[in-house]
Protein backbone atom coordinates (compact mmCIF):
# COMPACT_ATOMS: atom_id res chain seq x y z
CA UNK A 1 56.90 8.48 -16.64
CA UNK A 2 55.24 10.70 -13.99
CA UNK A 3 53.97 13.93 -15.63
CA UNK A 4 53.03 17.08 -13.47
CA UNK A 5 51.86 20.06 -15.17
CA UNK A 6 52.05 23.25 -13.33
CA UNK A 7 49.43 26.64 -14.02
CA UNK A 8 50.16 29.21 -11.26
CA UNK A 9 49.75 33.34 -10.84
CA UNK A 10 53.94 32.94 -10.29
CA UNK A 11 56.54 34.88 -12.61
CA UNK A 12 58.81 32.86 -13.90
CA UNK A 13 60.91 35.63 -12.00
CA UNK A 14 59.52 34.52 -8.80
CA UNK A 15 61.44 32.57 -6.57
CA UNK A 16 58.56 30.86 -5.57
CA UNK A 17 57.90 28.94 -8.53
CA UNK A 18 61.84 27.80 -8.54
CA UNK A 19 60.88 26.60 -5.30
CA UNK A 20 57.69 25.09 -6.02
CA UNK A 21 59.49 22.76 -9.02
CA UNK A 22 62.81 22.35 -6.30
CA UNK A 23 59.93 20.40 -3.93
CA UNK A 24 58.32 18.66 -6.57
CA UNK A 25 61.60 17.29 -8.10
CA UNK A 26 62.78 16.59 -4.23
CA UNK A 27 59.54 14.56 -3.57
CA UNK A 28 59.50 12.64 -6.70
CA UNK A 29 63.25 11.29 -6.93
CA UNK A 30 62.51 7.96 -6.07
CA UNK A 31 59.65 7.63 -9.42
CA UNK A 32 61.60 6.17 -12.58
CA UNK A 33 61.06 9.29 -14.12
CA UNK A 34 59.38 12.68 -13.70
CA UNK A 35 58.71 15.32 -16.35
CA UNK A 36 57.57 18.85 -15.08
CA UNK A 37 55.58 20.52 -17.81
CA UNK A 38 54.16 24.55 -17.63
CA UNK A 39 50.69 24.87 -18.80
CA UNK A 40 50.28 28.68 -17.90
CA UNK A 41 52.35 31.51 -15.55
CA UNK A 42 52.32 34.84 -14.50
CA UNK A 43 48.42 34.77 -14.63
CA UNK A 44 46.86 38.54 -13.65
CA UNK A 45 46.52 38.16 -9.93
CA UNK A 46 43.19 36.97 -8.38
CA UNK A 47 42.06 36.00 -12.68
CA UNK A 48 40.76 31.94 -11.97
CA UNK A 49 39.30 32.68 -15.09
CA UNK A 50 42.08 32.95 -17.07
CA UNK A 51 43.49 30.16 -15.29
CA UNK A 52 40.41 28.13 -15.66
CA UNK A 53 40.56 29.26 -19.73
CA UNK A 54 44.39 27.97 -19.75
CA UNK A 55 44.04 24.72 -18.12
CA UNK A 56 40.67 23.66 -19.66
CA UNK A 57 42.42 24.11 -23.13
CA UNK A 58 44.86 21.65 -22.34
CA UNK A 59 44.51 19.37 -20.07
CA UNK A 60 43.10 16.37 -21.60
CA UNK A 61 45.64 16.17 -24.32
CA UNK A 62 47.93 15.09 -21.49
CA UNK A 63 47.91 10.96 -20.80
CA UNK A 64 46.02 9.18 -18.00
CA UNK A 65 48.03 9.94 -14.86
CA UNK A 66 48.69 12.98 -15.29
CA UNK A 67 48.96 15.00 -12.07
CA UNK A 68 48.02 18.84 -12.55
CA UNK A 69 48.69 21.11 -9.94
CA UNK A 70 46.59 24.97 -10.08
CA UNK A 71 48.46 27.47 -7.78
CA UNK A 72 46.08 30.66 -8.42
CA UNK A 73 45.45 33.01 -5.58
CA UNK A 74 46.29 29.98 -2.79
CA UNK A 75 45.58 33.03 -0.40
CA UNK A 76 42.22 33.22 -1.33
CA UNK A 77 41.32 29.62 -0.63
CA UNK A 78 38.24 29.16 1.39
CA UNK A 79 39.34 28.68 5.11
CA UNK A 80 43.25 27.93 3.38
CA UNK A 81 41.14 24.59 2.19
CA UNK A 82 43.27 22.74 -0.64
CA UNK A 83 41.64 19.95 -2.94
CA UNK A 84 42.05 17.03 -4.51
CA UNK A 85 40.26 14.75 -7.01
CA UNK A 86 40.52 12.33 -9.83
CA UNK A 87 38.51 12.92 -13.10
CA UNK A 88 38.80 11.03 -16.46
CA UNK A 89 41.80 9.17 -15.14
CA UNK A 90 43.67 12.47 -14.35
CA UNK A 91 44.00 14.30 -11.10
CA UNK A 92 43.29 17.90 -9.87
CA UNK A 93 45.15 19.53 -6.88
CA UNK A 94 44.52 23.21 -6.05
CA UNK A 95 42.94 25.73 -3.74
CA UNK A 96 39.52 26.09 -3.16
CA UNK A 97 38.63 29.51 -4.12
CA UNK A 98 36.31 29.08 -7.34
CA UNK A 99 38.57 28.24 -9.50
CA UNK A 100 37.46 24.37 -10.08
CA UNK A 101 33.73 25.55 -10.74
CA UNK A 102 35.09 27.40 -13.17
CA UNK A 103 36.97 24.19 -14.74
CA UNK A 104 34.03 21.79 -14.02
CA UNK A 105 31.22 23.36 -14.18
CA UNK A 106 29.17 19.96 -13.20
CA UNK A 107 32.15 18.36 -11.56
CA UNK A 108 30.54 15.16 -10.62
CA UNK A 109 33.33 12.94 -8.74
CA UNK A 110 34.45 12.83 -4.90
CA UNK A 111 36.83 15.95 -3.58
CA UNK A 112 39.07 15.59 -1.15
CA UNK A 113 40.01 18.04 1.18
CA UNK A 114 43.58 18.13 1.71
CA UNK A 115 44.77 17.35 5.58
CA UNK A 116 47.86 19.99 6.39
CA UNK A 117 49.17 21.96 9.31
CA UNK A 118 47.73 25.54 10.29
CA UNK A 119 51.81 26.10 11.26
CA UNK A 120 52.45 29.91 10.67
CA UNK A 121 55.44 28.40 8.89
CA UNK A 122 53.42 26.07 6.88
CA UNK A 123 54.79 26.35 3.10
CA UNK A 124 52.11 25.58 0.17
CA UNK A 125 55.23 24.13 -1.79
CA UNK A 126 55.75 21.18 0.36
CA UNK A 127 52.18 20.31 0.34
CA UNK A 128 51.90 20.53 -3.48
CA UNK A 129 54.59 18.55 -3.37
CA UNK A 130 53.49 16.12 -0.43
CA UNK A 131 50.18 15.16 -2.79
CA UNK A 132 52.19 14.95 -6.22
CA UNK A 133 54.28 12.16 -4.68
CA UNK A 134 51.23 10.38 -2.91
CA UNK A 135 49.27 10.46 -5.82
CA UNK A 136 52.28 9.18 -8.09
CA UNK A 137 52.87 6.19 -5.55
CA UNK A 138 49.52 5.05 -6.28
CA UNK A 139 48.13 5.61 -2.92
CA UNK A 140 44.40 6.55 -3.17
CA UNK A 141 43.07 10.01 -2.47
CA UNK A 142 41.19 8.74 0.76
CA UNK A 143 44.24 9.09 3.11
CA UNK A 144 45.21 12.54 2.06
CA UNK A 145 41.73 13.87 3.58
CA UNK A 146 37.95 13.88 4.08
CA UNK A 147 35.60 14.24 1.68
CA UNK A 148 33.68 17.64 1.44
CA UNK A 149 30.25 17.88 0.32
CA UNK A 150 30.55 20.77 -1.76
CA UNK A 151 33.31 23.14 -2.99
CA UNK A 152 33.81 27.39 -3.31
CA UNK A 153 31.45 28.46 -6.51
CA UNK A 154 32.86 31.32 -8.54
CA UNK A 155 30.46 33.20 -10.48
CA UNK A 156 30.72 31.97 -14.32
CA UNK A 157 30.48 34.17 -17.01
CA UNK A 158 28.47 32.54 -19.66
CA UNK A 159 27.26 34.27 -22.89
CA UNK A 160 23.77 35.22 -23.17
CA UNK A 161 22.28 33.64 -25.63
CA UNK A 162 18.72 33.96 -28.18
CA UNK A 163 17.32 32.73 -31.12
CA UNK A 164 19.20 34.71 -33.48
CA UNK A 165 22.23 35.89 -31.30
CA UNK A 166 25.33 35.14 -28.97
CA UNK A 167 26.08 37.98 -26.48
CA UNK A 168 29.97 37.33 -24.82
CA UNK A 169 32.91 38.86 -23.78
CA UNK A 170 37.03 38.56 -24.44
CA UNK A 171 38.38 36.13 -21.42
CA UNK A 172 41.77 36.27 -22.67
CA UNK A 173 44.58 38.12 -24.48
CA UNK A 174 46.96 35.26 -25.49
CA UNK A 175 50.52 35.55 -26.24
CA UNK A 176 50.19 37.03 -29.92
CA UNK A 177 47.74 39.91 -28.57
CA UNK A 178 44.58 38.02 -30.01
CA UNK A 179 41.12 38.50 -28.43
CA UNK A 180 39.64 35.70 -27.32
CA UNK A 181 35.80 35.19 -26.03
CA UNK A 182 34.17 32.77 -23.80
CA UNK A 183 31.71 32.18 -27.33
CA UNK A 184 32.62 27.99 -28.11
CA UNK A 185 32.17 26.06 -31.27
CA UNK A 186 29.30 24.51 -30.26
CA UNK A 187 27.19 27.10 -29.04
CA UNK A 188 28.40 29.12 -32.36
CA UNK A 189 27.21 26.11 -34.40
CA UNK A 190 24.08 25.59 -32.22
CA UNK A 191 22.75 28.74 -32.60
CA UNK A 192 23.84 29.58 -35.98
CA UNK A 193 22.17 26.54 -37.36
CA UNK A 194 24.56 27.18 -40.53
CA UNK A 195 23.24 30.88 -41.29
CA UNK A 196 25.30 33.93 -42.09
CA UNK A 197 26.11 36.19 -39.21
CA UNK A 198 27.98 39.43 -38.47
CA UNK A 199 30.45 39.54 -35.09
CA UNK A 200 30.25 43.75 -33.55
CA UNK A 201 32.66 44.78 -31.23
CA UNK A 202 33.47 48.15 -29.90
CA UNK A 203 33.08 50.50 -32.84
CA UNK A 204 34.78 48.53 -35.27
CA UNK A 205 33.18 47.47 -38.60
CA UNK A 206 31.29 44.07 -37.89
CA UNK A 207 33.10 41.04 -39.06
CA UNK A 208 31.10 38.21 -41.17
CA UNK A 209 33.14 35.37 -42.68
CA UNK A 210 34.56 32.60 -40.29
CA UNK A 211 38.52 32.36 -41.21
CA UNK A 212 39.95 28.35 -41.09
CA UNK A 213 43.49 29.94 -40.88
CA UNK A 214 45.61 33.68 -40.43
CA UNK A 215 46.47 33.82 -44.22
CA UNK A 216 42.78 33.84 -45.18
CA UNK A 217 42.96 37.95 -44.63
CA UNK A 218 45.67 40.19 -46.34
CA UNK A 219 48.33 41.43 -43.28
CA UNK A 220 47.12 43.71 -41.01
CA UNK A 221 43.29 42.72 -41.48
CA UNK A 222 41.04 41.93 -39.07
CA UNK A 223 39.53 38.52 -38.59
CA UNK A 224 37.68 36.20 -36.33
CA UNK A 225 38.37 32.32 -36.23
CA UNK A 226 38.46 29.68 -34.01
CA UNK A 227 41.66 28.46 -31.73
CA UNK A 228 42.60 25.14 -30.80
CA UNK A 229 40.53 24.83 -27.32
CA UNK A 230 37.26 25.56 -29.37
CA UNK A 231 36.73 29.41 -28.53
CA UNK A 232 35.95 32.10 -30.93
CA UNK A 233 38.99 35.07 -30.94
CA UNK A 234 39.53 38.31 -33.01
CA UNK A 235 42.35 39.04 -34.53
CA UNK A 236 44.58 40.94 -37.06
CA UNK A 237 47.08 39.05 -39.20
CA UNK A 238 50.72 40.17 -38.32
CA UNK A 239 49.36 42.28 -35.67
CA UNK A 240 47.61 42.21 -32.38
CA UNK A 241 44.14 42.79 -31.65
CA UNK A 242 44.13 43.81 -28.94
CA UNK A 243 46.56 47.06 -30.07
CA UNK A 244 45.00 47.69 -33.34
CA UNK A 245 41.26 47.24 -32.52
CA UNK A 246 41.60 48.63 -28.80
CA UNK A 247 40.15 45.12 -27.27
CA UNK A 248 40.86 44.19 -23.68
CA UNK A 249 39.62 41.76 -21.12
CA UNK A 250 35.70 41.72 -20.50
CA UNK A 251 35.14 44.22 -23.14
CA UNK A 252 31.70 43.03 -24.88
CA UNK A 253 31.03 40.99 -28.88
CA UNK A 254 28.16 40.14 -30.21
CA UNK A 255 27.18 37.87 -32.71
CA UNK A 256 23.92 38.08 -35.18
CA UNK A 257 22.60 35.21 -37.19
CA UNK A 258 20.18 36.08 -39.78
């Protein structure tokens, strides 16, 4: 089975993401079997971040093969430049606007740069689509383009960091309204060596015990915990952070170890 995961700035209102799936599908008849599968949609327009967030949390719990396809601000993409690479036995097709620095920070493997026509009726569905079925043929990468020696940076916002404290921000307001920072696991555990710490945000009494799961609290209580990609989030059991405490995207946590 060919499996293409899809993480575009499209509503699932928009006809272009009906269209998108109608070339994929069109392309791909002829594999044995093809399952399209949404990682992320209706991203905030011109946010690679969030994008970046949504498909580094889930990528590589998809098999080898996998084909993922990033449409995220395709207008935006350096001199209309679209990419292509294999990494970990999984490949990468997108725009080159940032958004795979974000990703990979040290993405260390050869990009391609996607051949297509500069047609004013040149549609980015058919090309998506054009590269899915190459790649799933098991043609290599080398005919779809040349290799570039470097891709679009986007500025990455990394916590600051000290002996005794983790300085981040919220990245992301997922579907239940909870907070969540660009603060991992490891640096957490890296930093915090073990000790006790207290998380400030905003004006709201500091938190200072790590929850495992929701029901640690009692309903309506706020909390901080980790979510399944690794990343630290705030939140309020039964209700949403992002309502109750007044958190939004970029706003500012910090976290003391003493």
């Amino acid at each position: 089975m060919q499996i293409v995961t899809i993480t575009t700035d499209l509503s699932h209102n928009d006809y272009a993401l009906a269209a998108l799936k109608g070339c994929l599908l069109n392309r791909l008849c002829t594999q044995p079997a093809v399952q399209l599968v949404d990682i992320a949609h209706g991203i905030s327009g011109f946010d690679i971040v969030a994008g970046a967030f949504a498909l580094g949390g889930a990528w590589q719990y998809f098999p080898i093969g996998t084909i993922h396809l990033v449409w995220l601000s395709i207008e935006y993409a350096q001199e209309r430049k679209f990419l292509a690479f294999a990494k970990d036995g999984h490949y990468f097709v997108g725009p080159d606007n940032g958004f795979f620095s974000l990703l990979f920070p040290h993405l260390q493997c050869i990009v391609f740069a996607i051949e297509h026509s500069e047609d004013v009726n040149f549609k980015a569905q058919q090309l998506y689509a054009f590269v899915a079925e190459h790649i799933a043929s098991g043609r290599p990468l080398e005919q779809i383009g040349e290799p570039v020696q470097s891709i679009r940076q986007a500025i990455a916002l990394h916590p600051v960091i000290g002996a005794n404290f983790i300085r981040g921000i919220v990245v992301q307001v997922d579907s239940f309204g909870n907070a969540v920072t660009n603060v991992s696991r490891q640096l957490f555990e890296s930093i915090g060596q073990g000790r006790s710490f207290t998380l400030q945000f905003k004006r709201h009494a500091p938190l200072c015990i790590l929850s495992q799961r929701y029901s640690d609290v009692p309903v309506g209580e706020a909390m901080c915990l980790f979510n399944h990609a690794g990343y630290l989030k705030i939140a309020v059991y039964m209700g949403k952070a992002t309502t109750l405490l007044g958190l939004e995207l970029e706003d500012m946590v910090e976290l003391r170890f003493q």
